[in-house]
C-alpha atoms as a PDB file:
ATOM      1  CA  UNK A   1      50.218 101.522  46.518  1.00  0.00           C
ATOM      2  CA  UNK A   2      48.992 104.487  48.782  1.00  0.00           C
ATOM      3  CA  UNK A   3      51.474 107.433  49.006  1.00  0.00           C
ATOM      4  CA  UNK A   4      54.027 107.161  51.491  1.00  0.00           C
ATOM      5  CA  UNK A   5      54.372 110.161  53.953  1.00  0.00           C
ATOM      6  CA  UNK A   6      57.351 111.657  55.420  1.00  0.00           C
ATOM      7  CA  UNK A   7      57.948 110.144  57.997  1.00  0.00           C
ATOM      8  CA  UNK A   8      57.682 106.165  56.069  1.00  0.00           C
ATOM      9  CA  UNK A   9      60.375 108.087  53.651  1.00  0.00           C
ATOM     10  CA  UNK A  10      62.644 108.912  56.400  1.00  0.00           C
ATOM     11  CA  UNK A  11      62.562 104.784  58.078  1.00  0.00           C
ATOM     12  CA  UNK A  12      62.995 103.458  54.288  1.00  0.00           C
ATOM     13  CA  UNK A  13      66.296 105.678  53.492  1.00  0.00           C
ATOM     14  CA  UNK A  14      67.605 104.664  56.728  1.00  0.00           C
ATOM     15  CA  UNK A  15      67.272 101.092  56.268  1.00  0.00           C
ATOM     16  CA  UNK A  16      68.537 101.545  53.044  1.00  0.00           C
ATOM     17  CA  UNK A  17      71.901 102.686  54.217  1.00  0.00           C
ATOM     18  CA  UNK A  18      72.265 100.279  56.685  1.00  0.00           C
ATOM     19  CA  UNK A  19      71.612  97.725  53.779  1.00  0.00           C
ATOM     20  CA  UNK A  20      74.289  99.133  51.841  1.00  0.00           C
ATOM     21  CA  UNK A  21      76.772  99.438  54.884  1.00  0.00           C
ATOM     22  CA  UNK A  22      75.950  95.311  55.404  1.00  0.00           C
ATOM     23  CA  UNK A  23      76.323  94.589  51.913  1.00  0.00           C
ATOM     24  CA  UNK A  24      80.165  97.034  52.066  1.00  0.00           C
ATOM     25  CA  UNK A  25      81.391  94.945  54.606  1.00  0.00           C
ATOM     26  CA  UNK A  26      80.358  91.694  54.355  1.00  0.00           C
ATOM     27  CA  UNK A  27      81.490  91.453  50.936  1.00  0.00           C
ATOM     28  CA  UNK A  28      84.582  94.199  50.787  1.00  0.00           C
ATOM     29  CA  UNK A  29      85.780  95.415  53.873  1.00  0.00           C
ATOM     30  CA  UNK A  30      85.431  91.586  55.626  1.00  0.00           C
ATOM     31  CA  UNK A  31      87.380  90.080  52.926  1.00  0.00           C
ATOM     32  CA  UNK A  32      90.362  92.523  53.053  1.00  0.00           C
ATOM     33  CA  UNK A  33      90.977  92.864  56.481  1.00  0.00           C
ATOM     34  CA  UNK A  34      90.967  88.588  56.731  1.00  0.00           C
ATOM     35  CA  UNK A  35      93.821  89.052  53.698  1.00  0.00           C
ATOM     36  CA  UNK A  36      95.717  92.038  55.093  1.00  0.00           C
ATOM     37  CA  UNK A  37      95.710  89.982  58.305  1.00  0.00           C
ATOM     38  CA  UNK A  38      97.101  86.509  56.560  1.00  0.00           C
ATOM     39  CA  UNK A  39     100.084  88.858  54.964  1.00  0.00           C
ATOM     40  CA  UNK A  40     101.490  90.057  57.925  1.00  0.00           C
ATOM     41  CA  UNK A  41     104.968  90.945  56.945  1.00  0.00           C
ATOM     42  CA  UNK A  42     107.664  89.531  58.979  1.00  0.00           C
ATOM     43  CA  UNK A  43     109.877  91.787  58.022  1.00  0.00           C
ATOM     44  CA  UNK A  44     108.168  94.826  59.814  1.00  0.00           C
ATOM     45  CA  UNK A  45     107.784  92.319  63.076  1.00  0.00           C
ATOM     46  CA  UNK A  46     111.277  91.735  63.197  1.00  0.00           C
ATOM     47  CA  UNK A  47     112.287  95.840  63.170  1.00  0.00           C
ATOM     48  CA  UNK A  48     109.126  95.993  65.520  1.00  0.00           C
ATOM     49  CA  UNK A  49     110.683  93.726  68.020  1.00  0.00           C
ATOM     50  CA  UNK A  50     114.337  95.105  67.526  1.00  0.00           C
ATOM     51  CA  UNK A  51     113.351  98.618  67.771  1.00  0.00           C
ATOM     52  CA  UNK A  52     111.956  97.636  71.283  1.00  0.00           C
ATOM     53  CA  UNK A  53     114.680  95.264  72.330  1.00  0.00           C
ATOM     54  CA  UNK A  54     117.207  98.539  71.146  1.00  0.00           C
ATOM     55  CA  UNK A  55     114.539 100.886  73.178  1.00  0.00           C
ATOM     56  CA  UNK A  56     114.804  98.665  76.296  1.00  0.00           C
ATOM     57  CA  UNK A  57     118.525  98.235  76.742  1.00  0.00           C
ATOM     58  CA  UNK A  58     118.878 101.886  76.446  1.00  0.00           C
ATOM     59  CA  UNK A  59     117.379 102.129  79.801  1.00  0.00           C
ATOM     60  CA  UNK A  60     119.132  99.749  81.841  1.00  0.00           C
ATOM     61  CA  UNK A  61     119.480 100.718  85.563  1.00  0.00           C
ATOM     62  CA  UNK A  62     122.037 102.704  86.356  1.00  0.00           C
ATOM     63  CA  UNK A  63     123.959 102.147  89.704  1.00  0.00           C
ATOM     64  CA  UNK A  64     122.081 104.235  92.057  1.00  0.00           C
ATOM     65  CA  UNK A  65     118.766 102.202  90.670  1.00  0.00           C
ATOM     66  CA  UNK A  66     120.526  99.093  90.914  1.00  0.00           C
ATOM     67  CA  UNK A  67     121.242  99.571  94.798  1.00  0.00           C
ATOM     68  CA  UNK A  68     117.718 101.190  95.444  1.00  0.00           C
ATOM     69  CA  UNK A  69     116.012  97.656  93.928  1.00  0.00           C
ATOM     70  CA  UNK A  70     117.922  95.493  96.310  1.00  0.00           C
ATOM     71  CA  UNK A  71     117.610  97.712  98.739  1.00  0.00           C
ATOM     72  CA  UNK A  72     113.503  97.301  98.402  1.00  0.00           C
ATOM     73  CA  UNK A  73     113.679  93.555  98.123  1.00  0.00           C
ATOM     74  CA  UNK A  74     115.955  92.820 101.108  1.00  0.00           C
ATOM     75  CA  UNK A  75     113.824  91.906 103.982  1.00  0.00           C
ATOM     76  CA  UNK A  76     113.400  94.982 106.378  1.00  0.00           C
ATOM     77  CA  UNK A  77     114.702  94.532 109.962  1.00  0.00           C
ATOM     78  CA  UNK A  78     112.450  97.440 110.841  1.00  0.00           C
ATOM     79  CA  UNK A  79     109.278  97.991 109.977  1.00  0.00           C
ATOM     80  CA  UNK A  80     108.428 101.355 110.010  1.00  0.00           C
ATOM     81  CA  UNK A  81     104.170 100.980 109.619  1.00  0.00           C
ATOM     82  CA  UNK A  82     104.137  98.444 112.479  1.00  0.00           C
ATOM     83  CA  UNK A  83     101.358  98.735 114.887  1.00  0.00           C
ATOM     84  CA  UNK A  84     101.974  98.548 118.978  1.00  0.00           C
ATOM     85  CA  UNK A  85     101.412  94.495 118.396  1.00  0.00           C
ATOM     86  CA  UNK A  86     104.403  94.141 116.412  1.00  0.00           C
ATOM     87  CA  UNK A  87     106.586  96.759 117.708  1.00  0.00           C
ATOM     88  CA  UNK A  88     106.248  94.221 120.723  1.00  0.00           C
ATOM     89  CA  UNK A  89     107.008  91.336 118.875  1.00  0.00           C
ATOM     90  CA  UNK A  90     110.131  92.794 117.540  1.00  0.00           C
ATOM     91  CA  UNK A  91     110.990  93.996 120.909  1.00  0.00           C
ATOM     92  CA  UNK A  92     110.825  90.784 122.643  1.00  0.00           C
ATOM     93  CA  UNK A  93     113.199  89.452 119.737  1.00  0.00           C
ATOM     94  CA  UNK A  94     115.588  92.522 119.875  1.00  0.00           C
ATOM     95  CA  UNK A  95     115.617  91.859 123.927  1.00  0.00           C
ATOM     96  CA  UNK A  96     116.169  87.934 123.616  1.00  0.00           C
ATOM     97  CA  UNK A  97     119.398  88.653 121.332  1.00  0.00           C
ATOM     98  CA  UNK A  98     120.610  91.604 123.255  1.00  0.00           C
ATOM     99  CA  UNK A  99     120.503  90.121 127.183  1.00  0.00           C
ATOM    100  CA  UNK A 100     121.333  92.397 129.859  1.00  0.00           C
ATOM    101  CA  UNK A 101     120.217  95.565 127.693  1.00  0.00           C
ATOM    102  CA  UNK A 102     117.207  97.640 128.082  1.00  0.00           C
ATOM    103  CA  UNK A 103     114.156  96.636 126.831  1.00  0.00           C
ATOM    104  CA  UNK A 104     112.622  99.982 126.689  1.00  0.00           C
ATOM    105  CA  UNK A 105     112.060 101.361 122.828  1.00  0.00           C
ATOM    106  CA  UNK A 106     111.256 104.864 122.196  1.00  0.00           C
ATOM    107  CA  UNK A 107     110.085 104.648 118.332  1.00  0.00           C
ATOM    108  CA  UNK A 108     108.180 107.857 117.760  1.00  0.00           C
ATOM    109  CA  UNK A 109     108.125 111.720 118.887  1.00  0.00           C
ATOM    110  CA  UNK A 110     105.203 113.992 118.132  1.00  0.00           C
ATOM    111  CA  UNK A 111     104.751 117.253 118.762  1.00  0.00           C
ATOM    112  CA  UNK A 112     101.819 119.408 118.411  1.00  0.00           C
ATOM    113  CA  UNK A 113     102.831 122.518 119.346  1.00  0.00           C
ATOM    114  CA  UNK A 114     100.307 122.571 122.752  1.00  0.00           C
ATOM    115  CA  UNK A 115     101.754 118.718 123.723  1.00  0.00           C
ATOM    116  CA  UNK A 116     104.236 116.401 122.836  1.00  0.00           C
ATOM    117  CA  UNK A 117     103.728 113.068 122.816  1.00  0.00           C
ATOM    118  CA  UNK A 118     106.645 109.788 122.417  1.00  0.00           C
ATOM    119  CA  UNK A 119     105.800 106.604 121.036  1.00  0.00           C
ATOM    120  CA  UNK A 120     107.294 103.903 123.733  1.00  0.00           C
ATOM    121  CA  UNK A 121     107.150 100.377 123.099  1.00  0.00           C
ATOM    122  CA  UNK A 122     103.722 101.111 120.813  1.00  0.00           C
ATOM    123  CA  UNK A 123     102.143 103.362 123.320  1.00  0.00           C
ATOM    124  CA  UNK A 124     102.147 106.932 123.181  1.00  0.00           C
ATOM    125  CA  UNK A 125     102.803 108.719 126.386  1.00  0.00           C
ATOM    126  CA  UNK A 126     102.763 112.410 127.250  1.00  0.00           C
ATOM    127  CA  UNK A 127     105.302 113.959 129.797  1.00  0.00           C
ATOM    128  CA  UNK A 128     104.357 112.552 133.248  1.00  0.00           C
ATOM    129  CA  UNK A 129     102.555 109.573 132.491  1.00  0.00           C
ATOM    130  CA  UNK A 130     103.137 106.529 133.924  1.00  0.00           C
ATOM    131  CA  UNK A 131     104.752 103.678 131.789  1.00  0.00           C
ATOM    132  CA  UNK A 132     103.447 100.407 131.405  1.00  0.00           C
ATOM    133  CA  UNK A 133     106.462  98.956 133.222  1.00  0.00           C
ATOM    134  CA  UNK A 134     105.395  99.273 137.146  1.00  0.00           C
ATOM    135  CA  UNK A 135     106.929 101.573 139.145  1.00  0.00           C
ATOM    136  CA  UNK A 136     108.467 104.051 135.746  1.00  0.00           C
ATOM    137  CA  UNK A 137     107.015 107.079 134.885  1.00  0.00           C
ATOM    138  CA  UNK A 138     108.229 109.357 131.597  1.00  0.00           C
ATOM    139  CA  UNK A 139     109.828 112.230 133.320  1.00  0.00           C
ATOM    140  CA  UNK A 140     111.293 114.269 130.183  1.00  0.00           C
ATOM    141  CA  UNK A 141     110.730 114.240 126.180  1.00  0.00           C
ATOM    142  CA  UNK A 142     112.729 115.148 123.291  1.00  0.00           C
ATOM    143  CA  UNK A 143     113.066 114.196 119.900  1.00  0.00           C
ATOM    144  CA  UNK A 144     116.598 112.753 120.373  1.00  0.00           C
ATOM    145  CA  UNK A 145     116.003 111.050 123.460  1.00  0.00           C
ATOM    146  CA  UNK A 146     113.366 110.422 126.291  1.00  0.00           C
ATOM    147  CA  UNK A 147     114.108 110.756 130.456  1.00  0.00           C
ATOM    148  CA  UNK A 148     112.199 107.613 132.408  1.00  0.00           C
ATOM    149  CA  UNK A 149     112.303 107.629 136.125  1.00  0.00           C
ATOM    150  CA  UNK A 150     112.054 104.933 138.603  1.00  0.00           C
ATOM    151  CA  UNK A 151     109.598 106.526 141.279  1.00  0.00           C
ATOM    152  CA  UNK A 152     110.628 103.204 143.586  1.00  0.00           C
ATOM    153  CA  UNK A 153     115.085 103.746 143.387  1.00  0.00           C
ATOM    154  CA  UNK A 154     114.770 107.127 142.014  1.00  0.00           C
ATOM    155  CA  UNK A 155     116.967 106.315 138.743  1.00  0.00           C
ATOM    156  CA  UNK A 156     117.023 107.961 135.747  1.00  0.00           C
ATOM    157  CA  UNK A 157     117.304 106.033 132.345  1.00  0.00           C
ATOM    158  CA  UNK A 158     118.000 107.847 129.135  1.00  0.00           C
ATOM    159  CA  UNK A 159     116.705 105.987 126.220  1.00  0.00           C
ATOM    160  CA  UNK A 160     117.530 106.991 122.351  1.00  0.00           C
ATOM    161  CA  UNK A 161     115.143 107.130 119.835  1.00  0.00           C
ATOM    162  CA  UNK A 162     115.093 104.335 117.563  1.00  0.00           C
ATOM    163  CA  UNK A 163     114.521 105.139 113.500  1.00  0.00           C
END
């Protein structure tokens, strides 16, 4: 046999350990793990799951959490990420059960310091504008409350904001 250079040497020890580490765990480490798994010991299950169980009813919700989880899973009668489509929608339902009232919802008030802006049945409107509704123009906004004008009978309506 010719004489092996370094670089043979180097491959050959390699693949020795990795021969070794095969022969470790497919005859000692596989075997143990398969019998440390078989004894489990019931006994440390058992405090397992009553340590957790104790851990768990520690932290039961207090009253305050109580309310606020109801609170989240009652269905909201206001929707406050609606877009102008269903701000409409809920108007037209608000309006059917409450005949004879305005149907006029002023949902939003921005302002930016140079303009303000109010959020009226899904639109936004600056000061001036006309409305939607013929014949009603917003005359005045505020963040409590917005001034719309009849340009036909000259009449002023005051409508709250809605949160």
């Amino acid at each position: 046999m010719s004489k092996l250079n370094k670089r043979q040497i180097i491959i050959l020890i390699i693949a020795g350990i990795f021969a070794l580490y095969a022969v470790y765990e497919l005859f000692i480490a596989g075997p143990a793990a398969k019998k440390a798994k078989a004894t489990a010991n019931p006994a440390n299950i058992n405090t397992f799951v009553n340590d957790l169980n104790k851990d768990l009813l520690t932290d039961i919700a207090s009253g305050v959490d109580a309310y606020i989880v109801t609170k989240a899973e009652a269905d909201w009668d206001k929707n406050p990420f609606w877009d102008r489509q269903g701000v409409r929608e809920w108007a037209a339902k608000d309006a059917a059960g409450k005949a004879g009232q305005s149907r006029t919802i002023y949902s939003g008030y921005v302002d930016s310091g140079k303009r303000r802006l109010a959020v009226i049945n899904g639109y936004e409107y600056r000061e001036g504008e006309q409305l939607e509704m013929e014949g009603y123009y917003l005359k005045k906004i505020t963040p409590s409350y917005v001034l719309i004008e009849n340009k036909n009978t000259g009449s002023e309506i005051e409508v709250p904001i809605q949160e």
